[in-house]
Protein backbone atom coordinates (compact mmCIF):
# COMPACT_ATOMS: atom_id res chain seq x y z
CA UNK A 1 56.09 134.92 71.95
CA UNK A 2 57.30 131.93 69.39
CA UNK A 3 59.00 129.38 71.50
CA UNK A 4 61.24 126.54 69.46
CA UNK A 5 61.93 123.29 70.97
CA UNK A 6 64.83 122.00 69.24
CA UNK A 7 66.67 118.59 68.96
CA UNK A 8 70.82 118.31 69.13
CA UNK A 9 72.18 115.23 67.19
CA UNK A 10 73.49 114.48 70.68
CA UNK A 11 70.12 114.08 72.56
CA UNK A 12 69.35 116.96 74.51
CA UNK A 13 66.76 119.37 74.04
CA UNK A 14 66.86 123.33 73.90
CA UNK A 15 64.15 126.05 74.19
CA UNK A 16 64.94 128.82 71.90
CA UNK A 17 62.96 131.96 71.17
CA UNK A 18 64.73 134.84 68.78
CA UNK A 19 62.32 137.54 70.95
CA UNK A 20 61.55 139.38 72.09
CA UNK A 21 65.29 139.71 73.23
CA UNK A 22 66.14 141.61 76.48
CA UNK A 23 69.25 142.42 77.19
CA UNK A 24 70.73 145.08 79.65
CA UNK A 25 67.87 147.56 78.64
CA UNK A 26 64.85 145.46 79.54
CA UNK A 27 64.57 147.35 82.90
CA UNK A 28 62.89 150.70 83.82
CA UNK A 29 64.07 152.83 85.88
CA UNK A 30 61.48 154.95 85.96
CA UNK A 31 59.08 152.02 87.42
CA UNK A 32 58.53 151.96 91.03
CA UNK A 33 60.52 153.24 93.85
CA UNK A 34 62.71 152.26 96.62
CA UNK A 35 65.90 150.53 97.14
CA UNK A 36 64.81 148.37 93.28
CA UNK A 37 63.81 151.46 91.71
CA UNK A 38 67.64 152.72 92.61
CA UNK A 39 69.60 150.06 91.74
CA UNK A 40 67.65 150.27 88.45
CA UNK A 41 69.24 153.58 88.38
CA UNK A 42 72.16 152.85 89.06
CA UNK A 43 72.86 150.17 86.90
CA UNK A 44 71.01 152.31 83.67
CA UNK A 45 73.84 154.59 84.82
CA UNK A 46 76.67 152.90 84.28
CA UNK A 47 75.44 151.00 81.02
CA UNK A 48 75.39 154.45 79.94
CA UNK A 49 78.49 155.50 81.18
CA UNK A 50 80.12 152.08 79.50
CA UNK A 51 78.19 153.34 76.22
CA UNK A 52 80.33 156.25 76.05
CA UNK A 53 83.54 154.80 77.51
CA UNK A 54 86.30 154.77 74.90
CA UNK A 55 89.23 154.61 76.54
CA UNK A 56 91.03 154.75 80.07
CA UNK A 57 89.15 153.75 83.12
CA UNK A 58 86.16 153.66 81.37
CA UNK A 59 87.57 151.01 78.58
CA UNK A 60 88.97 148.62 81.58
CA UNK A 61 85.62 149.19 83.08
CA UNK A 62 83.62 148.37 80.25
CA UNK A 63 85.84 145.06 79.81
CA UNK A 64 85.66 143.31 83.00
CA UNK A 65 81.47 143.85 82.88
CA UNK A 66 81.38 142.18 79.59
CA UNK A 67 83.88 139.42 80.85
CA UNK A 68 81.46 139.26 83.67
CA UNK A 69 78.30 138.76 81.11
CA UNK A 70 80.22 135.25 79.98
CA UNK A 71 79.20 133.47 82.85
CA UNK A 72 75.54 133.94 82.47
CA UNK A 73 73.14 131.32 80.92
CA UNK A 74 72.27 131.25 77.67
CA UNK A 75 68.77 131.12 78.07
CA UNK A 76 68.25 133.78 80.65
CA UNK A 77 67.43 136.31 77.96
CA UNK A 78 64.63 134.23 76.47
CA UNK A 79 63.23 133.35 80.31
CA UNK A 80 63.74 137.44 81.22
CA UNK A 81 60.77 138.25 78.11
CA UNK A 82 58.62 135.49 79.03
CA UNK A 83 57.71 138.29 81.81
CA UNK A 84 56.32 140.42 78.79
CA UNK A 85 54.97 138.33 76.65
CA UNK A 86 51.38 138.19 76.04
CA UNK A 87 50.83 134.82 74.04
CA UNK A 88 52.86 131.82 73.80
CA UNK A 89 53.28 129.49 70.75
CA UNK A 90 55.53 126.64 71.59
CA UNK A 91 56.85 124.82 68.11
CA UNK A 92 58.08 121.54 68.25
CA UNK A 93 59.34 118.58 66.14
CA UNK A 94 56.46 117.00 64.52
CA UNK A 95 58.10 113.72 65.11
CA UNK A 96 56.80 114.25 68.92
CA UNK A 97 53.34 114.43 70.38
CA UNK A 98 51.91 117.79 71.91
CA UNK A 99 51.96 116.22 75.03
CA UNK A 100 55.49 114.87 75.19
CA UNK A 101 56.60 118.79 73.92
CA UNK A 102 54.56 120.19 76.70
CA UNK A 103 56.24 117.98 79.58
CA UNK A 104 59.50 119.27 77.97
CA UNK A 105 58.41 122.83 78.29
CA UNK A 106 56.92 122.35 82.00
CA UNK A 107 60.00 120.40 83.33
CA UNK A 108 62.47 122.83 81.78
CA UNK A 109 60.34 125.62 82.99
CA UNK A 110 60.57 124.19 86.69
CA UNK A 111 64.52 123.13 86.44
CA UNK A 112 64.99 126.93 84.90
CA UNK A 113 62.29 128.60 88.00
CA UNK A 114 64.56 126.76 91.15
CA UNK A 115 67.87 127.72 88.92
CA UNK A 116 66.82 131.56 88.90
CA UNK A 117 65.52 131.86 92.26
CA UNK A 118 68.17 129.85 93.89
CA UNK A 119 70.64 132.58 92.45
CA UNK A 120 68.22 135.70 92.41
CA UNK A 121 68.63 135.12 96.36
CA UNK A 122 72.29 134.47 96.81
CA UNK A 123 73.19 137.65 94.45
CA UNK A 124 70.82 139.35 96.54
CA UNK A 125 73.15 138.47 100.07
CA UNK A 126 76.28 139.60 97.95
CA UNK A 127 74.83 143.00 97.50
CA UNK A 128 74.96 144.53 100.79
CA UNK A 129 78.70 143.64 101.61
CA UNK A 130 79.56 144.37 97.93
CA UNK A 131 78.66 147.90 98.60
CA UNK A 132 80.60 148.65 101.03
CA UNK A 133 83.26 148.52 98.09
CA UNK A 134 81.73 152.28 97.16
CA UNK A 135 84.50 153.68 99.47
CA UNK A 136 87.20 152.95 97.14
CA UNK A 137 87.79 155.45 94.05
CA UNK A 138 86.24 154.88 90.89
CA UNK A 139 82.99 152.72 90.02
CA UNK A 140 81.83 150.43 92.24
CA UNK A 141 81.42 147.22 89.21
CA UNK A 142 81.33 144.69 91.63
CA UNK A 143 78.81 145.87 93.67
CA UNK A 144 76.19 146.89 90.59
CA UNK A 145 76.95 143.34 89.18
CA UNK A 146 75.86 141.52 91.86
CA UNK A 147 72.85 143.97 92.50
CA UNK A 148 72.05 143.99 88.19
CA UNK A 149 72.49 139.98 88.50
CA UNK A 150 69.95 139.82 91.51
CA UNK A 151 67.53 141.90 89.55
CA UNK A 152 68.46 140.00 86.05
CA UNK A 153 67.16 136.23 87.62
CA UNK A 154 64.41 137.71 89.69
CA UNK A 155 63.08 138.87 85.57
CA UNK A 156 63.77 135.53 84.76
CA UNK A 157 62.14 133.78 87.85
CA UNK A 158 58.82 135.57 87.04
CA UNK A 159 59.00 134.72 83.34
CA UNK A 160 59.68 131.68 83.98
CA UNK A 161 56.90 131.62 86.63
CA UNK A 162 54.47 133.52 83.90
CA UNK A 163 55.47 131.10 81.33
CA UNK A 164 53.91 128.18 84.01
CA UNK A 165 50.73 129.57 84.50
CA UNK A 166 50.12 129.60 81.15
CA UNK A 167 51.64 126.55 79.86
CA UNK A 168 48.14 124.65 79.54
CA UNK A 169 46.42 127.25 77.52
CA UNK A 170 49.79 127.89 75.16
CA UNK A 171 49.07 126.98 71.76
CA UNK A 172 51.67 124.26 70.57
CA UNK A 173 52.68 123.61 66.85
CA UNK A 174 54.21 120.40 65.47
CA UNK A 175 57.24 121.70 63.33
CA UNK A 176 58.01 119.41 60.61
CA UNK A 177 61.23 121.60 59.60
CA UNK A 178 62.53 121.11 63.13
CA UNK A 179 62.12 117.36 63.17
CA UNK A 180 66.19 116.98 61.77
CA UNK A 181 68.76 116.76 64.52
CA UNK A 182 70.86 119.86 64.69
CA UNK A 183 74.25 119.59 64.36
CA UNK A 184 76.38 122.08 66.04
CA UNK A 185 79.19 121.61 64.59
CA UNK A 186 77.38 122.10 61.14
CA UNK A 187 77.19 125.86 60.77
CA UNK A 188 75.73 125.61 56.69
CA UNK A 189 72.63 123.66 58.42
CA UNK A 190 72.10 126.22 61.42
CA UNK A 191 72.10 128.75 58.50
CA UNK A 192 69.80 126.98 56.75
CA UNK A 193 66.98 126.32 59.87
CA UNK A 194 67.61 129.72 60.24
CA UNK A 195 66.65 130.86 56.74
CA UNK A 196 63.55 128.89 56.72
CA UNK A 197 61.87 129.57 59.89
CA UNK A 198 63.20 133.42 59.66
CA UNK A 199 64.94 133.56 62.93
CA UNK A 200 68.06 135.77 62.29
CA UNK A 201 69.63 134.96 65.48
CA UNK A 202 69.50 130.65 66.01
CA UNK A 203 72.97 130.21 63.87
CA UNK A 204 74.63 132.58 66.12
CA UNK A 205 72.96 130.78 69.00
CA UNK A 206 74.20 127.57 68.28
CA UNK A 207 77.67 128.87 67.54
CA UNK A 208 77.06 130.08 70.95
CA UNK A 209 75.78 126.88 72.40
CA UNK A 210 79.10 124.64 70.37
CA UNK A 211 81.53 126.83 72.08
CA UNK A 212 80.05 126.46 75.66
CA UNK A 213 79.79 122.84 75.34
CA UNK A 214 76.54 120.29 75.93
CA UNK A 215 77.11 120.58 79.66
CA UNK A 216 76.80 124.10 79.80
CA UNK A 217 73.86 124.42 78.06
CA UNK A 218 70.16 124.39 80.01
CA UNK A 219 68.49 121.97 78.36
CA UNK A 220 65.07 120.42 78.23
CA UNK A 221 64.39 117.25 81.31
CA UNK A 222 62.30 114.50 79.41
CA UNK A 223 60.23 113.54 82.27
CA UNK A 224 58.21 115.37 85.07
CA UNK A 225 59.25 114.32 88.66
CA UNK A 226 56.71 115.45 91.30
CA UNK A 227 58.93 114.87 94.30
CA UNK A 228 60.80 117.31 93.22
CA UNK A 229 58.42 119.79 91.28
CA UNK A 230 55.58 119.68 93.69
CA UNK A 231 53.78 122.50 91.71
CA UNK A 232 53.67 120.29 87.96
CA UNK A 233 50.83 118.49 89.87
CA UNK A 234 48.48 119.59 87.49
CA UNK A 235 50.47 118.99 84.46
CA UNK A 236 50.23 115.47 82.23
CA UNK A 237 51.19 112.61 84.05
CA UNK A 238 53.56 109.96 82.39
CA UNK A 239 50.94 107.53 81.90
CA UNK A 240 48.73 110.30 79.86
CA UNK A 241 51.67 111.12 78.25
CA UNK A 242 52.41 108.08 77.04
CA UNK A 243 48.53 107.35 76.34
CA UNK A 244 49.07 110.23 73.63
CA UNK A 245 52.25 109.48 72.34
CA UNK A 246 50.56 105.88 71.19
CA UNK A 247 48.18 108.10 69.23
CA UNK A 248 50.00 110.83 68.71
CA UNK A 249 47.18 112.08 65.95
CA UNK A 250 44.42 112.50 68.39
CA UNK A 251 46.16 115.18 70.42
CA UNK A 252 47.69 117.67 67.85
CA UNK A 253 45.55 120.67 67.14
CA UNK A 254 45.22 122.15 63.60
């Protein structure tokens, strides 16, 4: 899985991948059993029902779940196939050193782990009350979102927990085309990135990441802190880190 670490003309830092992309469909229903393997169901169910909806109910229906899908993060797609992946390539600006771009990825990969599981649980509380809204005619939405959200960050707590595991033996690229700032509000430059490192979906994912705003967007933490990330023990410290940033030469691979 190709993993891009890209710079914003206002400082922060992103993690974007154009795929594997998983969406609604990345679960199987077929896998497993119990109460999961229902919901799964469940939830397949009604994305098939909204599929065919085209008007009545079924329109309003199909409305209010997408409104629902704008509160989600706009990484959780990218963290959901980290699950699946089998390799990871991390590409960063060749203006950094491999170990500054693999603190980025380990901090952001903690930050986006306590984010996921943190909300994997509290979805998971809503659930059981949330059903009891099956009595009442029609589809029970609110009940399969909150179950569909529970399963959604519980994909993106083990890809993000995958991703962890094998952040020391990832294989990290300095990206000379990714060393210019990106301007979001420059849409002829996101084409252009775009264009040249063949990912057909980054302009619309920084048209996505303008509208939300810089403080909606997860971005990349530019230190480790072990007090709070008791499990990044084994990652660089800040005084290696900044050992290799002073010769930045000796630590890229070819």
């Amino acid at each position: 899985m190709r993993i891009y670490l890209l710079q914003l003309d206002h400082g922060p830092r992103l993690f974007y991948s154009d795929g594997p992309s998983h969406h609604d469909g990345d679960f199987d229903p077929a896998s497993g059993g119990g109460v999961r393997a229902w919901l799964e169901r469940q939830i397949a169910a009604l994305h098939d029902a909204l599929d065919r909806a085209e008007g009545g109910l079924g329109r309003h229906v199909k409305r209010v779940w997408h409104w629902l899908h704008r509160g989600t993060s706009l990484d959780e797609s990218m963290l959901r196939g980290l699950r699946l992946a089998g390799r990871f390539t991390i590409y960063y600006p060749a203006a950094m050193s491999e170990a500054e771009a693999r603190v980025a990825w380990i901090a952001y990969l903690a930050k986006r782990r306590r984010y996921h599981k943190l909300w994997m649980v509290l979805n998971a509380l809503a659930v059981p009350p949330a059903i009891l809204l099956a009595v009442l005619p029609g589809p029970n939405v609110f009940g399969l979102w909150f179950a569909y959200r529970a399963l959604c960050h519980l994909a993106a707590w083990v890809g993000t927990r995958r991703a962890r595991a094998a952040a020391k033996t990832a294989t990290y690229v300095p990206l000379p085309a990714l060393d210019e700032p990106i301007r979001l509000r420059d849409p002829a430059q996101a084409n252009h990135l775009a264009g040249k490192l063949a990912l057909s979906e980054l302009d619309e994912y920084l048209h996505r990441v303008a509208l939300a705003g810089p403080e909606r967007v997860p971005v990349a933490p530019l230190t480790l802190d072990p007090l709070l990330n008791p499990e990044l023990d084994s990652a660089p410290s800040q005084s290696d880190a900044t050992a290799q940033l002073q010769h930045p030469q000796g630590d890229r691979r070819p």
